[in-house]
C-alpha atoms as a PDB file:
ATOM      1  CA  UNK A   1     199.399  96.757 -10.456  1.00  0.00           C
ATOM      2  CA  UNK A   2     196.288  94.183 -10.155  1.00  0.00           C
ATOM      3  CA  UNK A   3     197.964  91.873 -12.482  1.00  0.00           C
ATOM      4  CA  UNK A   4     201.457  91.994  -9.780  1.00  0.00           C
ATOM      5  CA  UNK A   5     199.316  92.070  -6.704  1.00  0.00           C
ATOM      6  CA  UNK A   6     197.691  88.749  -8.419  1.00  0.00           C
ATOM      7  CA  UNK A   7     200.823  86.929  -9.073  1.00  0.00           C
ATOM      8  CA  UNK A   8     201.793  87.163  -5.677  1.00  0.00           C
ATOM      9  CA  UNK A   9     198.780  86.127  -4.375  1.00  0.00           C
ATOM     10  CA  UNK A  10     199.457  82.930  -6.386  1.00  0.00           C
ATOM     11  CA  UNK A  11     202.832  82.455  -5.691  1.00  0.00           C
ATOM     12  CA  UNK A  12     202.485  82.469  -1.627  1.00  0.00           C
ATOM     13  CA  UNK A  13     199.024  80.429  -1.534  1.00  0.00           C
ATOM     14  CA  UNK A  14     201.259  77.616  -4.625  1.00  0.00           C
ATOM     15  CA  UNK A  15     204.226  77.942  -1.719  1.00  0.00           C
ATOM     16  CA  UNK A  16     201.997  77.073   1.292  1.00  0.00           C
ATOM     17  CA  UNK A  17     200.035  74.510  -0.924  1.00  0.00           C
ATOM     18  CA  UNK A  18     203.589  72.815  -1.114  1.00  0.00           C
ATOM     19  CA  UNK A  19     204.098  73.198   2.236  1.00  0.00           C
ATOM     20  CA  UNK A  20     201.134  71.097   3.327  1.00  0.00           C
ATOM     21  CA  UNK A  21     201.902  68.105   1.176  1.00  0.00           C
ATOM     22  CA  UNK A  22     204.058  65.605   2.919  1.00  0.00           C
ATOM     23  CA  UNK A  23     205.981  63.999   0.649  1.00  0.00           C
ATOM     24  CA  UNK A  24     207.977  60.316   2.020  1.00  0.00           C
ATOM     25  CA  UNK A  25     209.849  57.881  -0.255  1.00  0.00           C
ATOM     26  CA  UNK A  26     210.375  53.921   0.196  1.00  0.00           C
ATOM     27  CA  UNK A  27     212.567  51.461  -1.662  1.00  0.00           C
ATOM     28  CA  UNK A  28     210.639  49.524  -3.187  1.00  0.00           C
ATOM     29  CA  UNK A  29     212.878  46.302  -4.146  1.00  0.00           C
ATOM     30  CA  UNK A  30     214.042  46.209  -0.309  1.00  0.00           C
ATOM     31  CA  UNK A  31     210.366  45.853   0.603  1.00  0.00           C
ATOM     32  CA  UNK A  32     210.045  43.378  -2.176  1.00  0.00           C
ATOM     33  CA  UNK A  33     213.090  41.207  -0.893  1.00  0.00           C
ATOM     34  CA  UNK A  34     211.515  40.753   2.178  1.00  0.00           C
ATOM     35  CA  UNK A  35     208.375  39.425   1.554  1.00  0.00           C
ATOM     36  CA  UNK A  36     208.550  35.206   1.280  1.00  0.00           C
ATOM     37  CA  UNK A  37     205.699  35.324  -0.957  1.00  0.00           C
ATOM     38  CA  UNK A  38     208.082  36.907  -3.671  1.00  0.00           C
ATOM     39  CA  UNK A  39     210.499  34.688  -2.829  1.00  0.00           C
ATOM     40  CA  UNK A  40     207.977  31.693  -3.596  1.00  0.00           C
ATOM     41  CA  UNK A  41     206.515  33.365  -6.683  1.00  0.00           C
ATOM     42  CA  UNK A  42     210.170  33.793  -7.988  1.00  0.00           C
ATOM     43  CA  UNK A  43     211.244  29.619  -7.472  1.00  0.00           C
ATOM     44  CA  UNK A  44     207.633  29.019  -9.004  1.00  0.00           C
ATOM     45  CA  UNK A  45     208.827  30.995 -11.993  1.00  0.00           C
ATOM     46  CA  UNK A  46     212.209  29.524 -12.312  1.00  0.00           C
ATOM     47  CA  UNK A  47     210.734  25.984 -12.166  1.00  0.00           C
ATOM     48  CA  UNK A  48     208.215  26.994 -14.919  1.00  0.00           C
ATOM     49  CA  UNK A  49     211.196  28.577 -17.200  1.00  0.00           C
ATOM     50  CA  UNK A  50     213.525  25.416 -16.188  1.00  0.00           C
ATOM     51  CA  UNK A  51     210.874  23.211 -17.566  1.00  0.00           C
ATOM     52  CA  UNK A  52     210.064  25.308 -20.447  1.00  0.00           C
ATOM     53  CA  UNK A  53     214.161  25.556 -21.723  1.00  0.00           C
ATOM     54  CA  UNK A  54     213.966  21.779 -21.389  1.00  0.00           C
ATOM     55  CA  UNK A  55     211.223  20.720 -23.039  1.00  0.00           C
ATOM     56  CA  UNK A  56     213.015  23.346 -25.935  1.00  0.00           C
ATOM     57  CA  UNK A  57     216.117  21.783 -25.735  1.00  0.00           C
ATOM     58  CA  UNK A  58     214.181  18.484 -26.706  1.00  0.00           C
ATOM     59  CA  UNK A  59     212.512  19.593 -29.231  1.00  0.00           C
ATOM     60  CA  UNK A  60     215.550  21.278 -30.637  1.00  0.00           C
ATOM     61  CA  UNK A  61     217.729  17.679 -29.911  1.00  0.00           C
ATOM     62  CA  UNK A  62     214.569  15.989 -32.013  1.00  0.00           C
ATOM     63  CA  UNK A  63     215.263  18.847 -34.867  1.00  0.00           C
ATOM     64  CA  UNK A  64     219.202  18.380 -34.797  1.00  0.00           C
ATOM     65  CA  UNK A  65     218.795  14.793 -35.213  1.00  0.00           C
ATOM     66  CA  UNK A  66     215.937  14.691 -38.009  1.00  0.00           C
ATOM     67  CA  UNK A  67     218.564  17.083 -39.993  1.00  0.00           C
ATOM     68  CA  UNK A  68     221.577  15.138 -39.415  1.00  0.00           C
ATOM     69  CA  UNK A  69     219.774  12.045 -40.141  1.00  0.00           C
ATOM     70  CA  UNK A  70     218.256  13.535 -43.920  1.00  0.00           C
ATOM     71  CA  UNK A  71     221.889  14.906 -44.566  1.00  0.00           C
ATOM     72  CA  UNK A  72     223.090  11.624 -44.093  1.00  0.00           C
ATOM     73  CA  UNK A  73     220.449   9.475 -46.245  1.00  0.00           C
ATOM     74  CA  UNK A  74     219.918  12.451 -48.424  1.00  0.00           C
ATOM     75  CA  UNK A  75     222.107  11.326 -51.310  1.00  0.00           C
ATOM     76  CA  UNK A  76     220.493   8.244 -51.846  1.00  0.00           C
ATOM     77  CA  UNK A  77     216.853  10.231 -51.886  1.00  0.00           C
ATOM     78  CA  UNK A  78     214.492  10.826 -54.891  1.00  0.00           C
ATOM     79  CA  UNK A  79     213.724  14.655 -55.533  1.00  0.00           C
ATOM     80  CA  UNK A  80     210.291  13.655 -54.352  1.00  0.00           C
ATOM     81  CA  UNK A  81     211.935  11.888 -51.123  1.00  0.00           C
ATOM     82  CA  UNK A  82     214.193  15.328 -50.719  1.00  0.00           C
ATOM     83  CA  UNK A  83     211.094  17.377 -50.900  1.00  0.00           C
ATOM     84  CA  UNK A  84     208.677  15.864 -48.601  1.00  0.00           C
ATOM     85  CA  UNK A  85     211.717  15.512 -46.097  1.00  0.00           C
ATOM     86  CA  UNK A  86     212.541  19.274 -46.036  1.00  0.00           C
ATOM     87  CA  UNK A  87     208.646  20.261 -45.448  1.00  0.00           C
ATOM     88  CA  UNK A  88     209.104  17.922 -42.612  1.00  0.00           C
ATOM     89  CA  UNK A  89     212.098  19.467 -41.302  1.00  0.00           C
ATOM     90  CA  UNK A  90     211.165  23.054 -41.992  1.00  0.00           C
ATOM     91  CA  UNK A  91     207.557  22.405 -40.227  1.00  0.00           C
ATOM     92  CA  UNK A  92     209.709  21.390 -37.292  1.00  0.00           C
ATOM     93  CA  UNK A  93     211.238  24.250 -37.141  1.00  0.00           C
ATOM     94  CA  UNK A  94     208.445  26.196 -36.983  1.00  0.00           C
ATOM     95  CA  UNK A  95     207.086  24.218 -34.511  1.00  0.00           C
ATOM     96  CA  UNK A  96     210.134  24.685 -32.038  1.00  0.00           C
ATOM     97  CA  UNK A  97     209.713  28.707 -33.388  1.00  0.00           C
ATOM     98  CA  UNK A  98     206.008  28.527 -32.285  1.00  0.00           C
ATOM     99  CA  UNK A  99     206.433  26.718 -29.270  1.00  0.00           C
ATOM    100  CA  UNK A 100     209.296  29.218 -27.661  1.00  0.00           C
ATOM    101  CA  UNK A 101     206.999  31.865 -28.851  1.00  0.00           C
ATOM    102  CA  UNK A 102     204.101  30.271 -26.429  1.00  0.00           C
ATOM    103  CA  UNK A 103     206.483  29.516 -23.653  1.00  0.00           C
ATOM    104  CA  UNK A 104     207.310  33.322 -23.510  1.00  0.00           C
ATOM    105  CA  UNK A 105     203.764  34.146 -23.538  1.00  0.00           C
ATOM    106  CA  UNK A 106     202.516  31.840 -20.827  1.00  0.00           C
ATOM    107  CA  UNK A 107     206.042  32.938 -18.713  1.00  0.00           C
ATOM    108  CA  UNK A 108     204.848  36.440 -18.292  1.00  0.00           C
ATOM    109  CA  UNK A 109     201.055  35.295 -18.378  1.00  0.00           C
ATOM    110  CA  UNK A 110     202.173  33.281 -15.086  1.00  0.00           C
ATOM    111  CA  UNK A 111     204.804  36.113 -13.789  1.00  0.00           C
ATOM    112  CA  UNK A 112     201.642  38.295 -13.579  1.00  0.00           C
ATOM    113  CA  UNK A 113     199.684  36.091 -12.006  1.00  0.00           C
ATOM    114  CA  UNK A 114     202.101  35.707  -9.141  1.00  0.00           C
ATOM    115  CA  UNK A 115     203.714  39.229  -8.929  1.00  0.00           C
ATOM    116  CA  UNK A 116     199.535  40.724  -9.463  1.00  0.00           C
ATOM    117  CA  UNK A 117     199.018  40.013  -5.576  1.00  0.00           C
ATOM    118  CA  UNK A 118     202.293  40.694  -3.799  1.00  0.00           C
ATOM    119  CA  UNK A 119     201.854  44.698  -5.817  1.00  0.00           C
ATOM    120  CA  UNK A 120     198.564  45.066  -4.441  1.00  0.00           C
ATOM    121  CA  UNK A 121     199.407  43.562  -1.000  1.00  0.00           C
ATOM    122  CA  UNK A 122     202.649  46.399  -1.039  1.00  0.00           C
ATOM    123  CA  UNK A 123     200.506  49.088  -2.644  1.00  0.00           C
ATOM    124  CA  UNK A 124     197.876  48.237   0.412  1.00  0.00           C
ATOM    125  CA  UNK A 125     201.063  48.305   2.934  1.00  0.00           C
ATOM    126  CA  UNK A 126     202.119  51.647   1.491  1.00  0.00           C
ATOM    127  CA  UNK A 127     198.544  53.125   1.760  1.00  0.00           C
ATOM    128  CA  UNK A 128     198.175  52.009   5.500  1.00  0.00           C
ATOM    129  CA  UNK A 129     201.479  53.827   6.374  1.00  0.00           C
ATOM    130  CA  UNK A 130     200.500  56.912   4.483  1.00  0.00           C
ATOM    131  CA  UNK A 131     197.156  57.352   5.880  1.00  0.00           C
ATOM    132  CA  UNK A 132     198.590  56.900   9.474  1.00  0.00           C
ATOM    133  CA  UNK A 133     200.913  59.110   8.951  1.00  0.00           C
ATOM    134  CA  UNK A 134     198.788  61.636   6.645  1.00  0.00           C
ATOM    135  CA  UNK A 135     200.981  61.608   3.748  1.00  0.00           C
ATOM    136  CA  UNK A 136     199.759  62.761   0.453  1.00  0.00           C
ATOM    137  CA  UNK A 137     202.831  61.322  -1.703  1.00  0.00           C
ATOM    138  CA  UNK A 138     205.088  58.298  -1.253  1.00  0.00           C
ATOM    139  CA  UNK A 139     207.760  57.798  -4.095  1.00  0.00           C
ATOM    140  CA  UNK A 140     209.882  55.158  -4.905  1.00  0.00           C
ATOM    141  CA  UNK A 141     213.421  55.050  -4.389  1.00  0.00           C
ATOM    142  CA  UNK A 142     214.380  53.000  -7.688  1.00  0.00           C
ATOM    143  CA  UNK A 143     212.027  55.312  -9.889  1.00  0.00           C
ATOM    144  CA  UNK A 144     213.508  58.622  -9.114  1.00  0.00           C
ATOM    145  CA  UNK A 145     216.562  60.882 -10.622  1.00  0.00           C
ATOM    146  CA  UNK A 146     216.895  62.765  -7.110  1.00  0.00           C
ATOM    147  CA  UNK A 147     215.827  62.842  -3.885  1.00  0.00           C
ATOM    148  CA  UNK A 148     217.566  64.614  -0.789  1.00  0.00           C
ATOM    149  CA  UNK A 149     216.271  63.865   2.604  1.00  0.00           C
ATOM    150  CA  UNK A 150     212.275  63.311   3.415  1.00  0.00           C
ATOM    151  CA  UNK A 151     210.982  60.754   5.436  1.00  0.00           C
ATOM    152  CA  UNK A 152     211.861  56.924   4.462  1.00  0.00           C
ATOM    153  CA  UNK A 153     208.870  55.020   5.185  1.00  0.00           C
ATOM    154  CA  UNK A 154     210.524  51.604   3.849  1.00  0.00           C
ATOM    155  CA  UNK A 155     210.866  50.242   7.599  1.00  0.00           C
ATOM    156  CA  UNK A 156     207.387  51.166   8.431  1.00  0.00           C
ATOM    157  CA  UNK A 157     205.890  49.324   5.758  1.00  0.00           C
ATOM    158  CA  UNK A 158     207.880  46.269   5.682  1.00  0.00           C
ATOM    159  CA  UNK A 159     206.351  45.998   9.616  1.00  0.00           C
ATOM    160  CA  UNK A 160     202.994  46.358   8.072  1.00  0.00           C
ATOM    161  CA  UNK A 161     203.765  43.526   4.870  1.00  0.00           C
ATOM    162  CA  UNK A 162     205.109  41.422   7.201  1.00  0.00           C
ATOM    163  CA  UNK A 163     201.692  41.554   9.248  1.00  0.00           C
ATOM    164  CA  UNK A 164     199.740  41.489   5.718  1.00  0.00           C
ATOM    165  CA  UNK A 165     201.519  38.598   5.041  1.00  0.00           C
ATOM    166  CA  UNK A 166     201.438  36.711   8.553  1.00  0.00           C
ATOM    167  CA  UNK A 167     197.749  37.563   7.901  1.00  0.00           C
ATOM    168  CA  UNK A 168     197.478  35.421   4.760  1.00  0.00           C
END
């Protein structure tokens, strides 16, 4: 009987626990899209990768013609010659390997170095909102399996980015 009495004790003070958490959602990529910073940190990132595939494309243009050029004179090459020209070629290689490797690397190094102030400048926005409105959970749209109803915040906070960012 203790053990029943005790369960229900715990179910009603979990239910009214529940009941005192407000719970609001936002979307995050439509506060994202509004924000010109992003839009900035996203041409700043294109320009980087346009400049990165270029300088790739040369170096693979410079590889291309280094092999068509020892398939061409190759014939009339020593085994030493042969060799000494494949190291060359295979080096090259490795180079371009190496270097698309490091582009990569220094793309997301730079991605987070943009994108590392706009999250804490929406993560700040959604805080604000929440504490004026004495939330205890705000979930994102794009993150979750289900959600049906609750209170969209994603207007309210785009207000307070768009002061944030004014503010900049």
């Amino acid at each position: 009987m203790k053990k029943l009495l005790l369960a229900i004790v715990l179910v009603i003070s979990a239910g009214s626990l529940m009941a005192q958490s407000k719970v609001a959602h936002v979307n995050s990529q439509q506060l994202l899209d509004t924000l010109t910073s992003r839009k900035l940190a996203i041409q700043k990132l294109q320009e980087f990768e346009k400049n990165g595939v270029a300088e790739l494309q040369e170096m693979e243009t410079d590889l291309n013609e280094a092999i068509a050029k020892y398939e061409r004179d190759r014939p009339n090459m020593s085994p030493v010659i042969i060799k000494i020209e494949e190291e060359k070629l295979m080096k090259k290689q490795q180079a371009l390997q190496e270097r698309e490797q490091s582009l990569n690397a220094e793309m997301q190094a730079y991605s987070n170095e943009l994108n590392q102030p706009i999250l804490e400048m929406v993560q700040k926005a959604v805080s604000v909102v929440s504490e004026r409105r004495k939330l205890n959970y705000v979930i994102d749209e794009s993150v979750t399996l289900y959600f049906a109803g609750g209170t969209d915040i994603t207007n309210e906070v785009i207000v307070e980015l768009q002061k944030m960012e004014a503010a900049q």
